[in-house]
N, C-alpha and C. Protein backbone atom coordinates (compact mmCIF):
# COMPACT_ATOMS: atom_id res chain seq x y z
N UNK A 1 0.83 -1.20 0.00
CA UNK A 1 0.00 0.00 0.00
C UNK A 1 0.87 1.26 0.00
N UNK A 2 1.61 1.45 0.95
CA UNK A 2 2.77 2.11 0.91
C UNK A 2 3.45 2.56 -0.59
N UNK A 3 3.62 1.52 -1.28
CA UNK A 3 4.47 2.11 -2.53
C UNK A 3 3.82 2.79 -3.31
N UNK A 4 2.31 2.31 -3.27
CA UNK A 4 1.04 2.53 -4.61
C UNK A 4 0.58 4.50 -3.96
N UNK A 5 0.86 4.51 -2.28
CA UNK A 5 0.42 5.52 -1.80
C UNK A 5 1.15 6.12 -2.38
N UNK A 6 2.96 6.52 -2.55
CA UNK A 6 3.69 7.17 -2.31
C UNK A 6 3.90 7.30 -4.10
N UNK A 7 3.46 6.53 -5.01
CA UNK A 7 3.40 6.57 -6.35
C UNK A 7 2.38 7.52 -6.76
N UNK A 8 1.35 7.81 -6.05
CA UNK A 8 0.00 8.86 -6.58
C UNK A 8 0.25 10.01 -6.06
N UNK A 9 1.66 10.08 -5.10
CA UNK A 9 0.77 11.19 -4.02
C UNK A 9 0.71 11.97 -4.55
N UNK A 10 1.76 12.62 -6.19
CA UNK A 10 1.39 14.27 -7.00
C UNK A 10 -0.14 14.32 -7.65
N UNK A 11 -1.27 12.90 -7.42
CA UNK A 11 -2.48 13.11 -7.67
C UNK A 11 -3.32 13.67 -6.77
N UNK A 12 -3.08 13.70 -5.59
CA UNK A 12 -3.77 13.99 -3.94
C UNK A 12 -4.89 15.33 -4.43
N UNK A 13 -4.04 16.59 -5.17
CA UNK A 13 -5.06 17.58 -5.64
C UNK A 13 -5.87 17.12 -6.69
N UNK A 14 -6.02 16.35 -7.12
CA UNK A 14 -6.83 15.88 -8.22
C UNK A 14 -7.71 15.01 -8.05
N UNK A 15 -7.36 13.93 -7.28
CA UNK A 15 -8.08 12.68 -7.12
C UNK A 15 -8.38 12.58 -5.55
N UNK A 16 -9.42 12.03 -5.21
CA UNK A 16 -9.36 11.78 -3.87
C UNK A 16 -9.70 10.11 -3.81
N UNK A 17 -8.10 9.50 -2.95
CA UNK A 17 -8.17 8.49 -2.94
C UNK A 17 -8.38 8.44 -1.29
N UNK A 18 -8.32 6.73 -1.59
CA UNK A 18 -8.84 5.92 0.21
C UNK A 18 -7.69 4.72 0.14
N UNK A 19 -7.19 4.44 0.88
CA UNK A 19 -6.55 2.81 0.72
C UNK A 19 -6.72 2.25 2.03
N UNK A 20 -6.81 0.64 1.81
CA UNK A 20 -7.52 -0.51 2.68
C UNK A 20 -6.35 -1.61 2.48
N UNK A 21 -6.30 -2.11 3.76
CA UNK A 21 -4.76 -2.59 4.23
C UNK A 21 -5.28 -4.30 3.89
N UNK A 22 -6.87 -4.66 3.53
CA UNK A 22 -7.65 -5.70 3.34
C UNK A 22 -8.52 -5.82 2.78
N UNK A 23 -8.92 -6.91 1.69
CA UNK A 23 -9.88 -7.25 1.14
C UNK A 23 -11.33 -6.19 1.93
N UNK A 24 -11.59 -7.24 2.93
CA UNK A 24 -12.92 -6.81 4.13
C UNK A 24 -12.79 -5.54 4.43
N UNK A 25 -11.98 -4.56 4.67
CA UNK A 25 -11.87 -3.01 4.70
C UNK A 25 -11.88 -3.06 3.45
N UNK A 26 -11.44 -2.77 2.41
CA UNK A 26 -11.84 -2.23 1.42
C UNK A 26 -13.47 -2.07 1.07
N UNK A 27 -14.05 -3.34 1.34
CA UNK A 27 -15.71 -3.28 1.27
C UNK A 27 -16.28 -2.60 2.18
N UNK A 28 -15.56 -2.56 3.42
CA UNK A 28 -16.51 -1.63 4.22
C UNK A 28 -16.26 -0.44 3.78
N UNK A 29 -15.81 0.01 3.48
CA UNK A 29 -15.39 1.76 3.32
C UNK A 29 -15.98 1.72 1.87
N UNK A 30 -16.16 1.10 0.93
CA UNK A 30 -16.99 1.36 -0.16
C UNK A 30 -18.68 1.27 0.22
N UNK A 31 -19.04 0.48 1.21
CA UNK A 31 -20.41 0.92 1.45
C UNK A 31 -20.63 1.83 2.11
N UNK A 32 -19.75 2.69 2.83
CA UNK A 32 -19.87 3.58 3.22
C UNK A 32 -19.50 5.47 2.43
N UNK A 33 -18.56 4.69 0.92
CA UNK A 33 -18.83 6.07 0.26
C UNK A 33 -18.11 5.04 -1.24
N UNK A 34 -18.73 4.44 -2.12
CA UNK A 34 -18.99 3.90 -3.16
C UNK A 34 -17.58 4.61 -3.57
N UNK A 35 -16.86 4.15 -4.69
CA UNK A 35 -15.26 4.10 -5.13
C UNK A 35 -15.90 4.72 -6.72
N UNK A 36 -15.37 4.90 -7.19
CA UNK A 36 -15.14 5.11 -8.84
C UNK A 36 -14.32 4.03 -9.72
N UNK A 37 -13.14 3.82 -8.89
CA UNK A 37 -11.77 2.82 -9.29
C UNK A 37 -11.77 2.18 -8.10
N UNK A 38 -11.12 0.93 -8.16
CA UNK A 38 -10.56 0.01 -7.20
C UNK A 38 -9.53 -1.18 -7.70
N UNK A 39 -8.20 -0.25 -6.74
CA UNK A 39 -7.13 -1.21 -7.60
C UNK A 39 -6.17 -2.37 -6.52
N UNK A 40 -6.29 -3.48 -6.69
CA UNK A 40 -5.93 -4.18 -5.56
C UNK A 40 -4.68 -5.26 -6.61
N UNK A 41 -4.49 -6.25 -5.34
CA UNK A 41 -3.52 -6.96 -5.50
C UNK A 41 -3.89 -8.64 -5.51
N UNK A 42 -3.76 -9.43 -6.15
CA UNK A 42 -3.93 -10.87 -5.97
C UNK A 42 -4.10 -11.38 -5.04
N UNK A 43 -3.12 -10.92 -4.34
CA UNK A 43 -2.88 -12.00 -2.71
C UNK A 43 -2.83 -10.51 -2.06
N UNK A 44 -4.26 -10.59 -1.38
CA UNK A 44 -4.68 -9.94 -0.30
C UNK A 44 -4.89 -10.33 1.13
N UNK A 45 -4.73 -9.93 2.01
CA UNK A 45 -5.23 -10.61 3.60
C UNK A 45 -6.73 -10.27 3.53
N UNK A 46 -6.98 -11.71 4.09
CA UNK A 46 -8.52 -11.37 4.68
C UNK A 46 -9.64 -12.34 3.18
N UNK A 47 -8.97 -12.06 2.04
CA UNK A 47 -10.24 -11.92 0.98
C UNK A 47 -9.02 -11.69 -0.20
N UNK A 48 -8.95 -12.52 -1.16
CA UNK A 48 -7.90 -12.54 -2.20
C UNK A 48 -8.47 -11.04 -3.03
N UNK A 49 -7.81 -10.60 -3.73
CA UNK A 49 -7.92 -9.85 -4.48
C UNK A 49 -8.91 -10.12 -5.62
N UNK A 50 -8.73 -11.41 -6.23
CA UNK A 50 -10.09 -12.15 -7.12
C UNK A 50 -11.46 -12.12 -6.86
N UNK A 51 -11.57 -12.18 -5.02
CA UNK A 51 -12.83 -12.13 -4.11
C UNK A 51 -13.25 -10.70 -4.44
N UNK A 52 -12.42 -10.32 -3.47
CA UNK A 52 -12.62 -8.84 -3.96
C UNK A 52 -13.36 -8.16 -4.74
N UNK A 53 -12.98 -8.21 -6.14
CA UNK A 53 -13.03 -7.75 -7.28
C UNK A 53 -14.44 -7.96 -7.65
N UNK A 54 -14.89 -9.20 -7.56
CA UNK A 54 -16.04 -9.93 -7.73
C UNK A 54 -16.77 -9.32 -7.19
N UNK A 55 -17.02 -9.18 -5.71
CA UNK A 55 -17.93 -8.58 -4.69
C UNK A 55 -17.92 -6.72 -5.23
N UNK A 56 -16.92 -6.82 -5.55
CA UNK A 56 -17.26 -5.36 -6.23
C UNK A 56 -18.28 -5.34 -7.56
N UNK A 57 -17.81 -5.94 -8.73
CA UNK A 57 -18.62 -6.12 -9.51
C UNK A 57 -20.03 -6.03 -9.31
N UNK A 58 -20.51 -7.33 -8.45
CA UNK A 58 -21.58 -7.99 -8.01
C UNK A 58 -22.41 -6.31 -7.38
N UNK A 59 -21.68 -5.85 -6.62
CA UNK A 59 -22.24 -4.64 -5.65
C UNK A 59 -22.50 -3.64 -6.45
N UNK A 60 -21.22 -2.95 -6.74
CA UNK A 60 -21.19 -2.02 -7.88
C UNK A 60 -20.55 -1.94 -8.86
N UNK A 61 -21.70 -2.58 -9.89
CA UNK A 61 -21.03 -2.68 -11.67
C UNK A 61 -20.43 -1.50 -12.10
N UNK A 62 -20.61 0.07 -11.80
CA UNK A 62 -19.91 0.54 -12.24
C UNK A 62 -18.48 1.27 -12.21
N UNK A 63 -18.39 0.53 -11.04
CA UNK A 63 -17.32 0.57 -10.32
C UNK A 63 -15.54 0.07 -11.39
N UNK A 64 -14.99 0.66 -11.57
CA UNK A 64 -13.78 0.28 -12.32
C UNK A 64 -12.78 -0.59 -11.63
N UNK A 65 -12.37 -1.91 -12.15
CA UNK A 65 -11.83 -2.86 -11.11
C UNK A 65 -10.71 -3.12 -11.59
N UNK A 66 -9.07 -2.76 -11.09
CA UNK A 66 -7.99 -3.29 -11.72
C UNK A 66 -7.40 -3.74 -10.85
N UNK A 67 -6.34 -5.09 -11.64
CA UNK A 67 -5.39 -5.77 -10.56
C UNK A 67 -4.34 -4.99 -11.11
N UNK A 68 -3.18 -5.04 -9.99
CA UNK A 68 -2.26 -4.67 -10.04
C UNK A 68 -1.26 -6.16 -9.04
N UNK A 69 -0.17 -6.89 -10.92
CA UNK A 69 0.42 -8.24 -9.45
C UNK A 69 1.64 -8.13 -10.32
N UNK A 70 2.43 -9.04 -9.83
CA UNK A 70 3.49 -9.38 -10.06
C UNK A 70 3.45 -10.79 -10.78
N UNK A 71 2.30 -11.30 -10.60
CA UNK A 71 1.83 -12.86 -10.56
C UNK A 71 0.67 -12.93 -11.88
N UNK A 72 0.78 -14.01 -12.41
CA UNK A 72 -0.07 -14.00 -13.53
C UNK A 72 -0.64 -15.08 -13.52
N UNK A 73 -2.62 -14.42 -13.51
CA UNK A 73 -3.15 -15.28 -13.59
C UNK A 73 -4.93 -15.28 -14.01
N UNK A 74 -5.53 -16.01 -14.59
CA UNK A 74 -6.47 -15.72 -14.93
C UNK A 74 -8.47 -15.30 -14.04
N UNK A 75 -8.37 -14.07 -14.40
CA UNK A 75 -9.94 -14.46 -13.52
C UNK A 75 -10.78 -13.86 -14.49
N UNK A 76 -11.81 -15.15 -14.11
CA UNK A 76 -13.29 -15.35 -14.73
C UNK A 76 -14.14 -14.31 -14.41
């Protein structure tokens, strides 16, 4: 989280981001103020990044969903 924070921060006036240290925080803080983007990682604590993604979909389709891995692999 750290690197991805410290990679945006010249966006901070532009964008207003949130970051979630977990799958399960990430969802709570989106029902509590819905995302635009949501960019996670494969191997997440709590809830893989695949989970994730899904439950976003499922919740809010218009929600923009990207992985960001090192690891390659396919999701349905």
């Amino acid at each position: 989280i750290a690197v991805l924070q410290r990679s945006l921060r010249n966006m901070q006036a532009e964008w207003q981001m949130s970051f979630a240290d977990n799958g399960r925080r990430a969802l709570e803080m989106m029902a509590a103020a819905p995302m635009d983007v949501v960019v996670t990682d494969t191997l997440t604590p709590s809830l893989s990044g695949t989970e994730l993604l899904a439950q976003v979909a499922q919740t809010y389709p218009s929600t923009v969903r990207i992985v960001l891995s090192g690891r390659s692999q396919r999701i349905s």
